[in-house]
Protein backbone atom coordinates (compact mmCIF):
# COMPACT_ATOMS: atom_id res chain seq x y z
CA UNK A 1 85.64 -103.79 225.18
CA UNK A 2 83.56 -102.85 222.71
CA UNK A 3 81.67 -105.14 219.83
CA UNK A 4 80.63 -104.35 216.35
CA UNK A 5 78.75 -105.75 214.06
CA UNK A 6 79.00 -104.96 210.10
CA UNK A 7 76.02 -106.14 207.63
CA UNK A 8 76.45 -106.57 204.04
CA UNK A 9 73.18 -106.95 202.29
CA UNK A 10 73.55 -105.88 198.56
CA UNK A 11 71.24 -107.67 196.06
CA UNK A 12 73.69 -109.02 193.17
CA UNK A 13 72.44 -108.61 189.67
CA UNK A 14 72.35 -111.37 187.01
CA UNK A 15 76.04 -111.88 185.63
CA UNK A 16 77.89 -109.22 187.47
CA UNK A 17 80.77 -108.47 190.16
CA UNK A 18 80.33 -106.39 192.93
CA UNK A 19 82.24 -105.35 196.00
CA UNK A 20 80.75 -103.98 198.88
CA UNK A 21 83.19 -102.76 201.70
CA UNK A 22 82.76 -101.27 205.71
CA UNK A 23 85.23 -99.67 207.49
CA UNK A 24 86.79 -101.28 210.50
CA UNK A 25 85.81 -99.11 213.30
CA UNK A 26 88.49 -99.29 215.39
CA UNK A 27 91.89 -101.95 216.05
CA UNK A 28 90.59 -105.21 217.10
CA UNK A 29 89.88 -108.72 215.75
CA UNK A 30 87.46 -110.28 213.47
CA UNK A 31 86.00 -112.65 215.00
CA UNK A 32 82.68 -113.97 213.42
CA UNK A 33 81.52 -114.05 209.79
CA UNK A 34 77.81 -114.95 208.77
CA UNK A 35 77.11 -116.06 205.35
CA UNK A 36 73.49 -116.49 204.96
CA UNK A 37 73.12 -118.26 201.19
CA UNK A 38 69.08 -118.65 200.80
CA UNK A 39 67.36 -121.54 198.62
CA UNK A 40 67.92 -120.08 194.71
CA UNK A 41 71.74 -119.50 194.08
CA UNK A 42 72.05 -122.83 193.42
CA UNK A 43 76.47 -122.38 193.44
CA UNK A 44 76.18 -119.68 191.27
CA UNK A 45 76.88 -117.07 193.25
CA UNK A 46 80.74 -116.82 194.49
CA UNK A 47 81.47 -114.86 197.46
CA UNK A 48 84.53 -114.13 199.44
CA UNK A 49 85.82 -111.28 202.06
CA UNK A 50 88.74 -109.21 201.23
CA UNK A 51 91.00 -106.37 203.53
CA UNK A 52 92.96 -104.12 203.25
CA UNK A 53 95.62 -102.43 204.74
CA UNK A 54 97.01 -99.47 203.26
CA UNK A 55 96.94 -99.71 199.37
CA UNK A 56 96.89 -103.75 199.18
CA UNK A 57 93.86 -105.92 199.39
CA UNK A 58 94.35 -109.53 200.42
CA UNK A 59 91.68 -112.17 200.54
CA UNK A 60 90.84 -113.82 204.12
CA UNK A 61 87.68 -115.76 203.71
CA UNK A 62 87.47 -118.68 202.64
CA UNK A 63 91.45 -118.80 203.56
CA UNK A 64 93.12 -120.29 200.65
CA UNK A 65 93.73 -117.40 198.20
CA UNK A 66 91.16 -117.17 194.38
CA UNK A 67 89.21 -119.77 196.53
CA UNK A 68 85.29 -119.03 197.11
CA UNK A 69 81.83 -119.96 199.02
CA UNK A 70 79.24 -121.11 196.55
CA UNK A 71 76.18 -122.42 198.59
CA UNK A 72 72.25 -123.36 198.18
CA UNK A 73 70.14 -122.76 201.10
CA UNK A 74 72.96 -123.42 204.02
CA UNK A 75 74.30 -120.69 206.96
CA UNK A 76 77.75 -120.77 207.00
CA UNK A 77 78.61 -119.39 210.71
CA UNK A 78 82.63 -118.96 210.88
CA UNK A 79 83.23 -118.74 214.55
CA UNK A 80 85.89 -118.16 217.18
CA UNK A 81 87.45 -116.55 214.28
CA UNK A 82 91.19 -114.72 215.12
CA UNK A 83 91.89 -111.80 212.59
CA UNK A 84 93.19 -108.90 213.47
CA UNK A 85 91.86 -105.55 211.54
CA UNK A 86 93.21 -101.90 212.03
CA UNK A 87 91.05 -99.26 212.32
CA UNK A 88 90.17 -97.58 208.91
CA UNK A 89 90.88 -101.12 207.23
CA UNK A 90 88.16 -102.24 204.51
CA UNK A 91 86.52 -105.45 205.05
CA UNK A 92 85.07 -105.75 201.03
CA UNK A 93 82.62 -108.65 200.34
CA UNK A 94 83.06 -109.39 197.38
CA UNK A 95 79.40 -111.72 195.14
CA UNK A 96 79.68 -112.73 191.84
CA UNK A 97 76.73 -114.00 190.58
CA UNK A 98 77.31 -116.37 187.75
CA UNK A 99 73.43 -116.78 187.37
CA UNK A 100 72.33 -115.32 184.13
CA UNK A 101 68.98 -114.45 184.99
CA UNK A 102 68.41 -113.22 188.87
CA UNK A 103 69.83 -111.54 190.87
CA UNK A 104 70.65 -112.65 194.24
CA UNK A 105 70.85 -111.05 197.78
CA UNK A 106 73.39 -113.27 200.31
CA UNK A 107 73.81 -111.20 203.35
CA UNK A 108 76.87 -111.09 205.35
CA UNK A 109 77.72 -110.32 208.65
CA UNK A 110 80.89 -109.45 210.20
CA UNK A 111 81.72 -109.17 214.38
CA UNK A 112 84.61 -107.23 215.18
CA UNK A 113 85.82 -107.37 218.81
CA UNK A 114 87.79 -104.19 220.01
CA UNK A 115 91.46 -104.67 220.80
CA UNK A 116 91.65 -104.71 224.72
CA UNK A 117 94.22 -101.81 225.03
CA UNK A 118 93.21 -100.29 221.62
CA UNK A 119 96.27 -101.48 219.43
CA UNK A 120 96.20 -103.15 216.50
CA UNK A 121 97.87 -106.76 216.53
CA UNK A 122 98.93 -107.54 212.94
């Protein structure tokens, strides 16, 4: 069964938006997301993880739907996590930095565990 890990590490300018997005690499289930917020953001950067499947994007982290981490100098380690992904799915972070004047870097990591015979569990 094979692992992968996917690392988002854009550096969000002051007052912007930005999605970044990896491909799932094959059917399986996300289970692990890293959010690494460093001392500096201060709340003001918003982050949250999107997929999609097909044409439609729907958010799943944090769960509850418009809902978003904002976090000062705390890992946030989201473990034993059960979500299935399809292979050629997007996983988009998606930062919003609400800071006006720096920009802000708040890498994220994704582990995706293969599907044990190969097909995707939705």
């Amino acid at each position: 069964m094979a692992t992968a890990v996917l690392s988002f590490n854009e550096s969000i300018n002051p007052a912007t938006k930005r999605q970044e997005q990896r491909r799932a690499p094959f059917n399986g289930t996300l289970t692990e997301a890293h959010f690494i917020f460093p001392d500096g953001p201060s709340g003001l950067v918003e982050v949250r993880l999107l997929q999609t499947a097909g044409r439609s994007a729907r958010q799943v982290l944090p769960t509850q739907d418009g809902s978003t981490f904002a976090l000062n100098n705390q890992d946030l380690h989201l473990l034993d996590l059960d979500m299935p992904v399809v292979a050629g799915d997007s996983l988009i972070v998606e930062r919003a930095n609400y800071d006006g004047g720096f920009a802000h870097s708040i890498p994220v990591t994704l582990v995706v565990t293969e599907a044990k015979d190969g097909a995707a569990d939705r």
